[in-house]
PDB file of N, CA and C in Angstrom:
ATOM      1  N   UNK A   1       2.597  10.791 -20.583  1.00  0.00           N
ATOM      2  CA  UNK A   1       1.840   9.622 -20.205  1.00  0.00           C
ATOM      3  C   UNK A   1       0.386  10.048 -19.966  1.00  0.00           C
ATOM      4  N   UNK A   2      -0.523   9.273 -20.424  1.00  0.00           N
ATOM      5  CA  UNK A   2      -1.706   9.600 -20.332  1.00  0.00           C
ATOM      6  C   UNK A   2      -2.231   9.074 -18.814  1.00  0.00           C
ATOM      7  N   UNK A   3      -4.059   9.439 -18.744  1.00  0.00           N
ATOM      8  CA  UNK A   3      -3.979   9.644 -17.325  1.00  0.00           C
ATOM      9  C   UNK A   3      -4.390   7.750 -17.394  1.00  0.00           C
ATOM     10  N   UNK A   4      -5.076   6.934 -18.034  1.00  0.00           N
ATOM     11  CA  UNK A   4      -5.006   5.901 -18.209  1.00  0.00           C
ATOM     12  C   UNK A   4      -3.707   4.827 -18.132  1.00  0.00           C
ATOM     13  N   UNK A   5      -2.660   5.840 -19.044  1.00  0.00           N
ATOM     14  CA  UNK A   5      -1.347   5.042 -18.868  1.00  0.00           C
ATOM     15  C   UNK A   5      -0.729   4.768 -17.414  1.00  0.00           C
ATOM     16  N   UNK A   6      -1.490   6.244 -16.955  1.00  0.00           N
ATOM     17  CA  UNK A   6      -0.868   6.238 -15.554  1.00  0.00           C
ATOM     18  C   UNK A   6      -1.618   5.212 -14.662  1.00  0.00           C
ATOM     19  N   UNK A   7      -2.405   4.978 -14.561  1.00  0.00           N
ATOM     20  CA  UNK A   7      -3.694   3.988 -13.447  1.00  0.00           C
ATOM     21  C   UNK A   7      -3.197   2.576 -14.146  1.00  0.00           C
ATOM     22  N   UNK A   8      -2.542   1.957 -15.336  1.00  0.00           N
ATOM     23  CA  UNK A   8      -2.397   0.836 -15.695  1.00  0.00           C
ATOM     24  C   UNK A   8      -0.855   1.148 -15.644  1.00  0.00           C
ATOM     25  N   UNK A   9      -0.290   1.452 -15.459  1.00  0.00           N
ATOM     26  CA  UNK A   9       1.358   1.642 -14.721  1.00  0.00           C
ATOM     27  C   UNK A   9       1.484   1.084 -13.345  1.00  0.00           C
ATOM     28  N   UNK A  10       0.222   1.627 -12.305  1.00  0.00           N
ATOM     29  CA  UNK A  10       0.432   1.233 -11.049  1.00  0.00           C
ATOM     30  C   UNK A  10       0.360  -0.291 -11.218  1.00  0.00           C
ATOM     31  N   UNK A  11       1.168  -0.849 -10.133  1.00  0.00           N
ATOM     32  CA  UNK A  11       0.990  -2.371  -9.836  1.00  0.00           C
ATOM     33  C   UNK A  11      -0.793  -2.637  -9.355  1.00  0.00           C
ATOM     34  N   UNK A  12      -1.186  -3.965 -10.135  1.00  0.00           N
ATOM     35  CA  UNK A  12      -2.746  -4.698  -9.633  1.00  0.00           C
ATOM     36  C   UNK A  12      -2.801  -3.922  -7.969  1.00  0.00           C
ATOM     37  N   UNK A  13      -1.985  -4.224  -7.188  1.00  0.00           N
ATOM     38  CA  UNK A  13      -2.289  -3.716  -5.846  1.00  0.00           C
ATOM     39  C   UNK A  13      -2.731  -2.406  -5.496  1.00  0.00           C
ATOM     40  N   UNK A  14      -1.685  -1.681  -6.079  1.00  0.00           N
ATOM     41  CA  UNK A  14      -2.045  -0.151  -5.765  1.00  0.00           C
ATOM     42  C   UNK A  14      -2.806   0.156  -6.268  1.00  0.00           C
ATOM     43  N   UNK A  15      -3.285  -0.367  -7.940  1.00  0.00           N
ATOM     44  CA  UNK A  15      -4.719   0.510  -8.566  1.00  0.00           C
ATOM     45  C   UNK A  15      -5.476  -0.356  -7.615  1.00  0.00           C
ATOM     46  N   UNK A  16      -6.230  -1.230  -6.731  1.00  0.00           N
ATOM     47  CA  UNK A  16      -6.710  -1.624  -6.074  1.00  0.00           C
ATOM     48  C   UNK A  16      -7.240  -0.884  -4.650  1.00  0.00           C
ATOM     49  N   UNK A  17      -5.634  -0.503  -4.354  1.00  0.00           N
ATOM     50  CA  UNK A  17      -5.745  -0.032  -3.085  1.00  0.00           C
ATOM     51  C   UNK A  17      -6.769   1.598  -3.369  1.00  0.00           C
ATOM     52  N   UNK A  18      -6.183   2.404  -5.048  1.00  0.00           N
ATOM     53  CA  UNK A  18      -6.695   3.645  -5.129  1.00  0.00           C
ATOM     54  C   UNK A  18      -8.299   3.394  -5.234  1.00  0.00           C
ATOM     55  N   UNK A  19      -8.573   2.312  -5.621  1.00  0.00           N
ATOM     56  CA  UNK A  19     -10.352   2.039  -6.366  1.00  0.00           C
ATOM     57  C   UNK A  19     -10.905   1.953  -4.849  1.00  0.00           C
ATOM     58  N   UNK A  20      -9.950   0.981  -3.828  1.00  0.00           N
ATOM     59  CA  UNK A  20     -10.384   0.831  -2.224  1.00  0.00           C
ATOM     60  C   UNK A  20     -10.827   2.030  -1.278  1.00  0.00           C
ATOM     61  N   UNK A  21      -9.819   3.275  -1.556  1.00  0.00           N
ATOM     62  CA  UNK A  21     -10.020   4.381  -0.760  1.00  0.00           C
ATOM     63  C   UNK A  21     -11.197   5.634  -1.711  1.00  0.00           C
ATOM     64  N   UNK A  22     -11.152   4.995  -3.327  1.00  0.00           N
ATOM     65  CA  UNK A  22     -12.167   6.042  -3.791  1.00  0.00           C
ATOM     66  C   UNK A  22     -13.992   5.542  -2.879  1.00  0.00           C
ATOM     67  N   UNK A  23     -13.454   4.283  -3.135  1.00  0.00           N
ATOM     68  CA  UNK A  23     -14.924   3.869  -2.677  1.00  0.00           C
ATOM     69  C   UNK A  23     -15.333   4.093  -1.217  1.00  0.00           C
ATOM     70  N   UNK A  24     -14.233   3.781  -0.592  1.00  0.00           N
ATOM     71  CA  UNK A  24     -14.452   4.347   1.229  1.00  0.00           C
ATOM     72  C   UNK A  24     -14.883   5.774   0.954  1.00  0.00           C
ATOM     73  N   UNK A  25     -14.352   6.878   0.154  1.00  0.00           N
ATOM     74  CA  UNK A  25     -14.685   7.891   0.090  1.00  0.00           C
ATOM     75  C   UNK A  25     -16.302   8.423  -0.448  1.00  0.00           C
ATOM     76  N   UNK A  26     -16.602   7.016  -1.108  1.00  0.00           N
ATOM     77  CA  UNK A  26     -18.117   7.415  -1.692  1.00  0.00           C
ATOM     78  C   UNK A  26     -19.031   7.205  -0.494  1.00  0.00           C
ATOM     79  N   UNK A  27     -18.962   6.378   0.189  1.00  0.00           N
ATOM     80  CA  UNK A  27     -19.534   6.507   1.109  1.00  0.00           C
ATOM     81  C   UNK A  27     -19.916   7.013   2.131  1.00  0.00           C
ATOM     82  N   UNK A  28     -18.988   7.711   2.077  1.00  0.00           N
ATOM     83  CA  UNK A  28     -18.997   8.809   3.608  1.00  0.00           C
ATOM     84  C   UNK A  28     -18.377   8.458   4.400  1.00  0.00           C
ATOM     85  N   UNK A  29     -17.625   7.311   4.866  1.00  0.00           N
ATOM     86  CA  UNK A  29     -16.974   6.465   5.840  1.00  0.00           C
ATOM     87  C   UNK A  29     -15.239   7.760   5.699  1.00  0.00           C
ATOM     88  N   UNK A  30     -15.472   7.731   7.280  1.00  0.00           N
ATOM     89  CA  UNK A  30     -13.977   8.384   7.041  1.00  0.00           C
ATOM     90  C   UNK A  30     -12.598   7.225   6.232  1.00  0.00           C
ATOM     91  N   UNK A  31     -11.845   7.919   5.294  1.00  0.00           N
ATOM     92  CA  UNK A  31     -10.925   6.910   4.765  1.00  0.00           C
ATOM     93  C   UNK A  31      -9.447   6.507   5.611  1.00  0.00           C
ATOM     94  N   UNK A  32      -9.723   5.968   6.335  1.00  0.00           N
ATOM     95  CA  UNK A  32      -8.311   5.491   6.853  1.00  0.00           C
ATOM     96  C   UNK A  32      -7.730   4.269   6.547  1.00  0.00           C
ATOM     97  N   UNK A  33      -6.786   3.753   6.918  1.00  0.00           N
ATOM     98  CA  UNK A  33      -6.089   2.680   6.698  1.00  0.00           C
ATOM     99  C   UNK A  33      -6.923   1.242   6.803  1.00  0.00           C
ATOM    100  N   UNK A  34      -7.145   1.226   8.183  1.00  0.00           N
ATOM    101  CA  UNK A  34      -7.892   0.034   8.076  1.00  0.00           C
ATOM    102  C   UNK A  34      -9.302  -0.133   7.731  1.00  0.00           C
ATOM    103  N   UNK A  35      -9.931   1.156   6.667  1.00  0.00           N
ATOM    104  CA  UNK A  35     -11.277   0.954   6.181  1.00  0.00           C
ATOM    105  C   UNK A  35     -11.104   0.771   4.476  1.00  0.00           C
ATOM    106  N   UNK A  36      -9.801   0.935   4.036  1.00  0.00           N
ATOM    107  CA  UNK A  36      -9.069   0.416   3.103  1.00  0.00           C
ATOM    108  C   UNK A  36      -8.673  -0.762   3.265  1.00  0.00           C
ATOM    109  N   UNK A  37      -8.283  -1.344   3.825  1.00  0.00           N
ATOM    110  CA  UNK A  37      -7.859  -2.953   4.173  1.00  0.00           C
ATOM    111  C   UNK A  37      -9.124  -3.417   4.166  1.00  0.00           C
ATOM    112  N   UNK A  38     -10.083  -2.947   4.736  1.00  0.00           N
ATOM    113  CA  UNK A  38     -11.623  -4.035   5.063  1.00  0.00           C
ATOM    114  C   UNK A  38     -12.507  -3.889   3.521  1.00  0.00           C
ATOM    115  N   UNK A  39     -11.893  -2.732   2.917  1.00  0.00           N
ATOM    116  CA  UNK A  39     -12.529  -2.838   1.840  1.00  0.00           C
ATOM    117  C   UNK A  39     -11.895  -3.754   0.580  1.00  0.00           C
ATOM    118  N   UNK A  40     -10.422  -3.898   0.678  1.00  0.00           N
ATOM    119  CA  UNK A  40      -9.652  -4.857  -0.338  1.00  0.00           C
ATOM    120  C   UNK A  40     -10.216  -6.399   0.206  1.00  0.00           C
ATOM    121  N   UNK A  41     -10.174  -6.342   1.296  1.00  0.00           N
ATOM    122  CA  UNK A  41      -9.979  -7.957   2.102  1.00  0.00           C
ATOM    123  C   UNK A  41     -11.771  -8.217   1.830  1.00  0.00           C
ATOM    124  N   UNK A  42     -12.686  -7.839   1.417  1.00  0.00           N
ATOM    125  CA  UNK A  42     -13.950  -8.142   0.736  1.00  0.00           C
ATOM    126  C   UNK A  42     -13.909  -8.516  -0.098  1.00  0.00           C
ATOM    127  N   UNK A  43     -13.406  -7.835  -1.246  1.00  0.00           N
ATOM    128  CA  UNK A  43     -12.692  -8.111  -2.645  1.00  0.00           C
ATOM    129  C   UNK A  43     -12.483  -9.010  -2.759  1.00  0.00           C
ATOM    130  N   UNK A  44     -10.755  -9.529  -1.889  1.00  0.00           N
ATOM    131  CA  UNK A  44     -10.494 -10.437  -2.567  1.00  0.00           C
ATOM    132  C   UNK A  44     -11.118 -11.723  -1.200  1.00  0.00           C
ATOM    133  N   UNK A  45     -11.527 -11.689  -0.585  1.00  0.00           N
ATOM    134  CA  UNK A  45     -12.080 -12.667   0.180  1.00  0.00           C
ATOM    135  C   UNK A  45     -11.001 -13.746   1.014  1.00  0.00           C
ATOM    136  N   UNK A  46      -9.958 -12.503   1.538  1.00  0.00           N
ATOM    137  CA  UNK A  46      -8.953 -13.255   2.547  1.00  0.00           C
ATOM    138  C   UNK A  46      -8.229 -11.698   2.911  1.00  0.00           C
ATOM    139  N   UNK A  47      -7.271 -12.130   3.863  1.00  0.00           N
ATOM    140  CA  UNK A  47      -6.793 -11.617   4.438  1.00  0.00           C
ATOM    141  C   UNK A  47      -5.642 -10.286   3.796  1.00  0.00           C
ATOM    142  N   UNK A  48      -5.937  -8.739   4.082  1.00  0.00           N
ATOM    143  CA  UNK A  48      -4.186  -8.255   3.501  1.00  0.00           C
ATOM    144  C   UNK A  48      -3.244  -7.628   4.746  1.00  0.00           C
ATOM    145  N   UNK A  49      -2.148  -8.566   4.670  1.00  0.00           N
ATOM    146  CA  UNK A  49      -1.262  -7.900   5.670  1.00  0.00           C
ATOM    147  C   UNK A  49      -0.966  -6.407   5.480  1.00  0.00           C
ATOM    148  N   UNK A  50      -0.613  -5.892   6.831  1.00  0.00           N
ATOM    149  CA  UNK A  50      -0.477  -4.447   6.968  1.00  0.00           C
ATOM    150  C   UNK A  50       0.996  -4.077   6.197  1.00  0.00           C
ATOM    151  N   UNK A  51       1.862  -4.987   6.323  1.00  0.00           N
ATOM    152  CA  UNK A  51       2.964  -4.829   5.714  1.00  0.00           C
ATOM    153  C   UNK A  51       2.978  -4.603   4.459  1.00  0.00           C
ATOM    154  N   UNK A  52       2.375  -5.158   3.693  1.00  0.00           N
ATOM    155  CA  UNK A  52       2.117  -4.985   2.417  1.00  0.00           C
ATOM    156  C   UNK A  52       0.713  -3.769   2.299  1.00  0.00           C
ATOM    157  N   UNK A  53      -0.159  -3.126   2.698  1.00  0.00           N
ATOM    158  CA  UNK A  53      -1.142  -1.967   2.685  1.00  0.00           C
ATOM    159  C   UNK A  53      -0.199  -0.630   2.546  1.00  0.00           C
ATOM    160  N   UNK A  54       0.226  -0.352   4.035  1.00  0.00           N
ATOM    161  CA  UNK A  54       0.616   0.692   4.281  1.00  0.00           C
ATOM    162  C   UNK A  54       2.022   1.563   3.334  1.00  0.00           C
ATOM    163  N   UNK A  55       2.695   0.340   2.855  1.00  0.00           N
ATOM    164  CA  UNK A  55       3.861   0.973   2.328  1.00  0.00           C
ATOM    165  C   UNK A  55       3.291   1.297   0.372  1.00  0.00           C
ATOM    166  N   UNK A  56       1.976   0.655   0.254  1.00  0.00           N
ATOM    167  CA  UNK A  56       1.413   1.193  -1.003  1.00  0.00           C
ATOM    168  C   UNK A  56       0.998   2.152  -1.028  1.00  0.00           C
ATOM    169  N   UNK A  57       0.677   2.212  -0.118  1.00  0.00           N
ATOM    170  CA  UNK A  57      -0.465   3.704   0.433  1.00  0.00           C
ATOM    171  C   UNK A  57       0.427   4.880   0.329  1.00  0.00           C
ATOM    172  N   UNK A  58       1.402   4.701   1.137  1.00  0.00           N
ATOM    173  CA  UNK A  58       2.675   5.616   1.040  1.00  0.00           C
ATOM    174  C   UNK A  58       2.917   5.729  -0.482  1.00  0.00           C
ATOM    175  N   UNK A  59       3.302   5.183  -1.199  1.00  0.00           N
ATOM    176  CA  UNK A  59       3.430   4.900  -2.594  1.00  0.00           C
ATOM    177  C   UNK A  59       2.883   5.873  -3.174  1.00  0.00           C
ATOM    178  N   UNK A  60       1.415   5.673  -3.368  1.00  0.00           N
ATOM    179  CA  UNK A  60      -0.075   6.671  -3.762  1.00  0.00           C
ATOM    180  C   UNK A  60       0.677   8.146  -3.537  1.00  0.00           C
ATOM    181  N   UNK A  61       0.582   8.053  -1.855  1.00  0.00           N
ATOM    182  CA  UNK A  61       0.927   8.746  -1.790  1.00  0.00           C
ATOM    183  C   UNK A  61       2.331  10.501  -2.262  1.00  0.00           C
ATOM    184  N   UNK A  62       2.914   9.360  -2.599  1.00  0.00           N
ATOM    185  CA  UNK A  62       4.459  10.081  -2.954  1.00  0.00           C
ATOM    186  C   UNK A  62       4.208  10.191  -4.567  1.00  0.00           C
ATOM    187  N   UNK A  63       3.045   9.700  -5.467  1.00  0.00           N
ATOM    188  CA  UNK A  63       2.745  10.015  -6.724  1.00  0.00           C
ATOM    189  C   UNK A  63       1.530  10.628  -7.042  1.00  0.00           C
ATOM    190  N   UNK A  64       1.126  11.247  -5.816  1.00  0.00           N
ATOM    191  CA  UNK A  64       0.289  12.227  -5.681  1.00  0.00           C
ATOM    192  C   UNK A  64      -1.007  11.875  -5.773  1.00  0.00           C
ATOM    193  N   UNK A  65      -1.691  10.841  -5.988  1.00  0.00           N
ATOM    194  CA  UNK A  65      -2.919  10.260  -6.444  1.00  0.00           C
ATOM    195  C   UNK A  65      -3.875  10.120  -4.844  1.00  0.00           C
ATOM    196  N   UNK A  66      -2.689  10.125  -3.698  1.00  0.00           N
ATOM    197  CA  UNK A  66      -3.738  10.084  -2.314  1.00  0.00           C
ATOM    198  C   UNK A  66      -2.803  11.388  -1.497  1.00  0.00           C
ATOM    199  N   UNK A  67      -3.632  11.787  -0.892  1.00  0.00           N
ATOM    200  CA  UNK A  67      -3.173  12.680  -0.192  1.00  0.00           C
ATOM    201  C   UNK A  67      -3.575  12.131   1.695  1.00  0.00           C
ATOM    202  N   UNK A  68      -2.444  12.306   2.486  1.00  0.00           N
ATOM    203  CA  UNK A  68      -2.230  11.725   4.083  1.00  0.00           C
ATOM    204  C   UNK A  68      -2.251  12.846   4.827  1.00  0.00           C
ATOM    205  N   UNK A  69      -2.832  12.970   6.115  1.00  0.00           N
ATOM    206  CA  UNK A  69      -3.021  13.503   6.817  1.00  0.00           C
ATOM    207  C   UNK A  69      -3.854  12.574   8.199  1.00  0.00           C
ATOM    208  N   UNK A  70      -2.954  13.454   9.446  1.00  0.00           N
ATOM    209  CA  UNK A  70      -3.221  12.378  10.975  1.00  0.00           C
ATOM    210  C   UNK A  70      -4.681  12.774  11.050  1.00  0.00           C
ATOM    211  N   UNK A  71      -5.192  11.797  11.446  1.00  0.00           N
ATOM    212  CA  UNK A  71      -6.910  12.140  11.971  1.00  0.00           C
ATOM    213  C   UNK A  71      -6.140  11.976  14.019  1.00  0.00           C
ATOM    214  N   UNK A  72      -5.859  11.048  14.651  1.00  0.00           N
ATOM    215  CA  UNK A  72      -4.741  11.254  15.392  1.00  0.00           C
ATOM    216  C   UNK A  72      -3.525  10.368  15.823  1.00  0.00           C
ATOM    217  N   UNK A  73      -2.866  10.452  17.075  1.00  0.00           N
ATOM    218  CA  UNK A  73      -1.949   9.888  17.289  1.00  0.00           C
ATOM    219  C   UNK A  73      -1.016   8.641  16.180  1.00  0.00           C
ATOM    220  N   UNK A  74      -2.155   7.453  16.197  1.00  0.00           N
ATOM    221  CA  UNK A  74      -2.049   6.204  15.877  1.00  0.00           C
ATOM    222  C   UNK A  74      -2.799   6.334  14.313  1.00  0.00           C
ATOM    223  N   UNK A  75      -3.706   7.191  13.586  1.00  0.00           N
ATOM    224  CA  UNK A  75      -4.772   6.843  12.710  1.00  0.00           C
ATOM    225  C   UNK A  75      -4.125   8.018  11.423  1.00  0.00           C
ATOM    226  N   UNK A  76      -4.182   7.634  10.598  1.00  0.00           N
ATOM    227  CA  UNK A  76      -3.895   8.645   8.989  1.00  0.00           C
ATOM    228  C   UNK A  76      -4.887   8.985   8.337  1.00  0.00           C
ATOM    229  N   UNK A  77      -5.734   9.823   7.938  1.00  0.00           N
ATOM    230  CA  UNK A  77      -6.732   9.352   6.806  1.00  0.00           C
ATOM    231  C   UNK A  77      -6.468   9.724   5.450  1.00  0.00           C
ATOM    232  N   UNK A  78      -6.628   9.281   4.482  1.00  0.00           N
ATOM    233  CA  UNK A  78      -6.550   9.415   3.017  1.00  0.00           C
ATOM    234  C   UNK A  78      -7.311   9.700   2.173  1.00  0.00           C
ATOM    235  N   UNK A  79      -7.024  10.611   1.492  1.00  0.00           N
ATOM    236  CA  UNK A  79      -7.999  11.542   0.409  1.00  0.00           C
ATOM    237  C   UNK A  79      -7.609  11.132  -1.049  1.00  0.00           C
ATOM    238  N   UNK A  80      -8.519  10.898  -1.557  1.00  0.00           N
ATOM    239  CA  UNK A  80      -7.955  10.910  -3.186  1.00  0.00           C
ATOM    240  C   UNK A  80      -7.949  12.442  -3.770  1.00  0.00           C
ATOM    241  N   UNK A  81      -6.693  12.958  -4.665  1.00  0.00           N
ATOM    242  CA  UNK A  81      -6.636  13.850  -5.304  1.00  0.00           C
ATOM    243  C   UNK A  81      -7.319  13.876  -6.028  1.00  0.00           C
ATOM    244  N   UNK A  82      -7.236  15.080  -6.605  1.00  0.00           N
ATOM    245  CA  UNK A  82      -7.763  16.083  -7.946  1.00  0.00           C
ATOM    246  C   UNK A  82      -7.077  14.942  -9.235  1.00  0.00           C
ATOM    247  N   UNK A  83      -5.621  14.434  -9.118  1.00  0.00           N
ATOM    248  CA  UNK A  83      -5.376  13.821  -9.998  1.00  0.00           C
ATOM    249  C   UNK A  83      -5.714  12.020 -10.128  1.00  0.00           C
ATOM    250  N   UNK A  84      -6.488  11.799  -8.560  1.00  0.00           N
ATOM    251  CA  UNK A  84      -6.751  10.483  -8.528  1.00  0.00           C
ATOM    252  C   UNK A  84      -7.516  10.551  -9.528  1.00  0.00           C
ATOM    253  N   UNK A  85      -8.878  11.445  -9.041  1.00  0.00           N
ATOM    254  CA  UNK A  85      -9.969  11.777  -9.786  1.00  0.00           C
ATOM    255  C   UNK A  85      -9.757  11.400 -11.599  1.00  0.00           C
ATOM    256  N   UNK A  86      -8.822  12.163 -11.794  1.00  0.00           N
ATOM    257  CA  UNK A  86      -9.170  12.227 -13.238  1.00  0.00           C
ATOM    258  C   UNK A  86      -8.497  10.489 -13.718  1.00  0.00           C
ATOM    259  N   UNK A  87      -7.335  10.063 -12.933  1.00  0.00           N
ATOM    260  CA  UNK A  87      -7.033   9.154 -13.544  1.00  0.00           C
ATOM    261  C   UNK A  87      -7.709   7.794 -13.419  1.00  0.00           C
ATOM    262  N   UNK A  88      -8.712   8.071 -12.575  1.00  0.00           N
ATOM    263  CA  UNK A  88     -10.150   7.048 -12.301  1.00  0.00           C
ATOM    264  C   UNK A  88     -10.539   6.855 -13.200  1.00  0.00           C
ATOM    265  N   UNK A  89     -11.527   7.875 -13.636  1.00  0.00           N
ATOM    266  CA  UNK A  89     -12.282   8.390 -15.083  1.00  0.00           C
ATOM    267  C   UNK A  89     -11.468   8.075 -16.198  1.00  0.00           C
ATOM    268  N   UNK A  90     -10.215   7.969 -16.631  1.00  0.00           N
ATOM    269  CA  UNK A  90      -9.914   8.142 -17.677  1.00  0.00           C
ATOM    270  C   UNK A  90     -10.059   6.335 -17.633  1.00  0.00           C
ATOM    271  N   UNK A  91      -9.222   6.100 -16.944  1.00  0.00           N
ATOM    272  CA  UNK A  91      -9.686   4.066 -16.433  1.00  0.00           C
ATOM    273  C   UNK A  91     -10.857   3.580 -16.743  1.00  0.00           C
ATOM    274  N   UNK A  92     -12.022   4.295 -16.193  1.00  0.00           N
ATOM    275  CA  UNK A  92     -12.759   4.383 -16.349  1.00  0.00           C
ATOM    276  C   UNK A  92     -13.533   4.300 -17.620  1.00  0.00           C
ATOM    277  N   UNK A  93     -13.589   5.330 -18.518  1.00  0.00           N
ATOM    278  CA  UNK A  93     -13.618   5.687 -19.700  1.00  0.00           C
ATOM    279  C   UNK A  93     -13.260   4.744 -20.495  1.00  0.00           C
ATOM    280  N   UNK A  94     -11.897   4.240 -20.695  1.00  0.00           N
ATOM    281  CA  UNK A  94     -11.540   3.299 -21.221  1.00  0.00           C
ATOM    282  C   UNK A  94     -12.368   2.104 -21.016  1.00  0.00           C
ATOM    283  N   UNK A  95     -12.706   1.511 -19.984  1.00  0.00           N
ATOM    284  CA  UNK A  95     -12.921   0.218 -20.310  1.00  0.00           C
ATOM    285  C   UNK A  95     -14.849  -0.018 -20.322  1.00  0.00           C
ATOM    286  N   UNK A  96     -15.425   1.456 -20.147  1.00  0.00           N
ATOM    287  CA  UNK A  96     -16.331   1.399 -20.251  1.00  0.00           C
ATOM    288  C   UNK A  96     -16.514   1.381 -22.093  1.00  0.00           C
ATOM    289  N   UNK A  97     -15.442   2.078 -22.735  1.00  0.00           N
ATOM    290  CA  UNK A  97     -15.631   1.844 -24.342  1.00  0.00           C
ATOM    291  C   UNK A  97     -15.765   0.477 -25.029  1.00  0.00           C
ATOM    292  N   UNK A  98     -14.602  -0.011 -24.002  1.00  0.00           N
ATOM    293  CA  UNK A  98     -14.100  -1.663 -24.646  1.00  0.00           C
ATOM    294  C   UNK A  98     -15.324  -2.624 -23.870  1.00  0.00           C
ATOM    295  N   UNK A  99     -16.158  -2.403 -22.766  1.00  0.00           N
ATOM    296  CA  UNK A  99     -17.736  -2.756 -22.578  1.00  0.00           C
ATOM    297  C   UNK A  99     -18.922  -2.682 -23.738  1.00  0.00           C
ATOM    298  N   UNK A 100     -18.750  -0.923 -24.219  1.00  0.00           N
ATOM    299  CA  UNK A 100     -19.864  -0.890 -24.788  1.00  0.00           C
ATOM    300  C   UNK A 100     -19.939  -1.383 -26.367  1.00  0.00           C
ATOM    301  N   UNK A 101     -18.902  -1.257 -27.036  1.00  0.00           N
ATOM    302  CA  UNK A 101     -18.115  -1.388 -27.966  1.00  0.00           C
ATOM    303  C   UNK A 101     -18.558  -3.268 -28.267  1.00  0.00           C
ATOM    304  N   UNK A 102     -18.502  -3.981 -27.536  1.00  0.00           N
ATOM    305  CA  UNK A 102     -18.632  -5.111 -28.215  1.00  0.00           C
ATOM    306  C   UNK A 102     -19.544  -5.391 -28.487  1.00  0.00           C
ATOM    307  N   UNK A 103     -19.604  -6.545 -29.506  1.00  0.00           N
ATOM    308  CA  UNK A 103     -20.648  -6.691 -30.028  1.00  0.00           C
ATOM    309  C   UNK A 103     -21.411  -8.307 -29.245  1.00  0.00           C
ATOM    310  N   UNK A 104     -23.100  -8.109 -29.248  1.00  0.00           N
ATOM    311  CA  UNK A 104     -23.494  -8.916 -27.856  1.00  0.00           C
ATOM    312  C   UNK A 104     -23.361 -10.061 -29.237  1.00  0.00           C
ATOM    313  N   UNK A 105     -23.306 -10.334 -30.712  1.00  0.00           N
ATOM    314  CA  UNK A 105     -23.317 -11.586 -31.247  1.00  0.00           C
ATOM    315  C   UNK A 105     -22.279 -12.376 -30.954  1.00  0.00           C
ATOM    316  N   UNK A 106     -21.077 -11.702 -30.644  1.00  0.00           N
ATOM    317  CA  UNK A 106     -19.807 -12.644 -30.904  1.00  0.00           C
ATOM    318  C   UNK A 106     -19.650 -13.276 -29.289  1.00  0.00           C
ATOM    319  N   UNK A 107     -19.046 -14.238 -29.091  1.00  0.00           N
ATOM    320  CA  UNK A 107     -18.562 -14.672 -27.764  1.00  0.00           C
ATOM    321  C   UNK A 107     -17.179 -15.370 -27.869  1.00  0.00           C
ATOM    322  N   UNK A 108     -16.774 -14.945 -26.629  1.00  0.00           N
ATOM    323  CA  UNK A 108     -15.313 -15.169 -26.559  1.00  0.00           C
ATOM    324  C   UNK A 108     -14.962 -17.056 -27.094  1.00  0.00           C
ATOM    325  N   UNK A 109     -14.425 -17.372 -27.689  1.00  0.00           N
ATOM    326  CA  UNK A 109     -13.988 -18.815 -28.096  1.00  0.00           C
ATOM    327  C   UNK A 109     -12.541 -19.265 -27.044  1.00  0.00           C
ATOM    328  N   UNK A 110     -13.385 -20.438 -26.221  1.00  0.00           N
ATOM    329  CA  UNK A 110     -12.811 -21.122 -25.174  1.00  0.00           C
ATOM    330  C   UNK A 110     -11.828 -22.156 -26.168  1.00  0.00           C
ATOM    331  N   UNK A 111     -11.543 -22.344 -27.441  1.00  0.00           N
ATOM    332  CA  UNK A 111     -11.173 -23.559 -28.204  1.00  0.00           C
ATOM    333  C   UNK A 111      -9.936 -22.997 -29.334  1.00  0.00           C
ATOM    334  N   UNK A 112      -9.596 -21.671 -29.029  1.00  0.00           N
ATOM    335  CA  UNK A 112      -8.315 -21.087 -29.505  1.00  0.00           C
ATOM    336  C   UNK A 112      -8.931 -20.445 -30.884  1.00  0.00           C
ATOM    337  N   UNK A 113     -10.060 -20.778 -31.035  1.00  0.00           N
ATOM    338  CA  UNK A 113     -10.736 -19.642 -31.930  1.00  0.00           C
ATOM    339  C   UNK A 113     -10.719 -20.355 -33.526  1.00  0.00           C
ATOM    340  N   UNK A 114     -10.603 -22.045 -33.063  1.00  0.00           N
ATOM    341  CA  UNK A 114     -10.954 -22.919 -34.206  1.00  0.00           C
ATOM    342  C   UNK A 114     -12.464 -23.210 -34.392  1.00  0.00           C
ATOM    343  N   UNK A 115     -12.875 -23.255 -35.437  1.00  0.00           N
ATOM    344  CA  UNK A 115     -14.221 -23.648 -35.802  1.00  0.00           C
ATOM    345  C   UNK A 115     -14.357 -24.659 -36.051  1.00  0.00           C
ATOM    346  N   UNK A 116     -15.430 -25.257 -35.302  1.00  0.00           N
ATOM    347  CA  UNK A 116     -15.742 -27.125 -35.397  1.00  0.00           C
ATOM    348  C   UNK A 116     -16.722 -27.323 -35.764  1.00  0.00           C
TER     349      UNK A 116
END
């Protein structure tokens, strides 16, 4: 499986949640749980229950793409791997081709692609 196949394998959520904690990570912001939640819940412009966050995260986790560790008691923080990394980029890569690649004459046809 390629590293693309792999980032479009994960469910909409989890490649979400991984794009959520790369970006907490660009910033400098330590990555924990709920700076991942504040960063999806921007996105999509409502609310994400914890029930549904944490057990993705775990997920990531157990397919190696985030790596967990306690900052303390109550708090986890999350690292993206060496293999998040590449399977970003390859995501990445891809759809930056299928961006550059088109052509600016044609436009998408809202009318099933009949000519009137």
């Amino acid at each position: 499986m390629s590293a693309a196949e792999e980032f479009y394998g994960l469910t909409a959520f989890k490649r979400d949640c991984l794009v959520a904690a790369a970006t907490v990570e660009r910033t400098g912001e330590t990555c924990y749980g709920l700076a991942i939640k504040r960063n999806l819940e921007a996105r999509y412009g409502t609310d994400v229950n914890h029930g549904r966050l944490y057990p993705n995260l775990d997920d990531l986790v157990d397919s190696g793409l985030l790596e967990k560790s306690a900052l303390d008691k109550r708090t986890n923080e999350y690292v993206t791997t060496g293999k998040a990394q590449v399977v970003l980029q390859a995501a990445y890569d891809e759809l930056d081709a299928v961006v550059m690649n088109r052509s600016s004459s044609k436009r998408a046809a809202a009318d099933g692609g009949r000519d009137e």
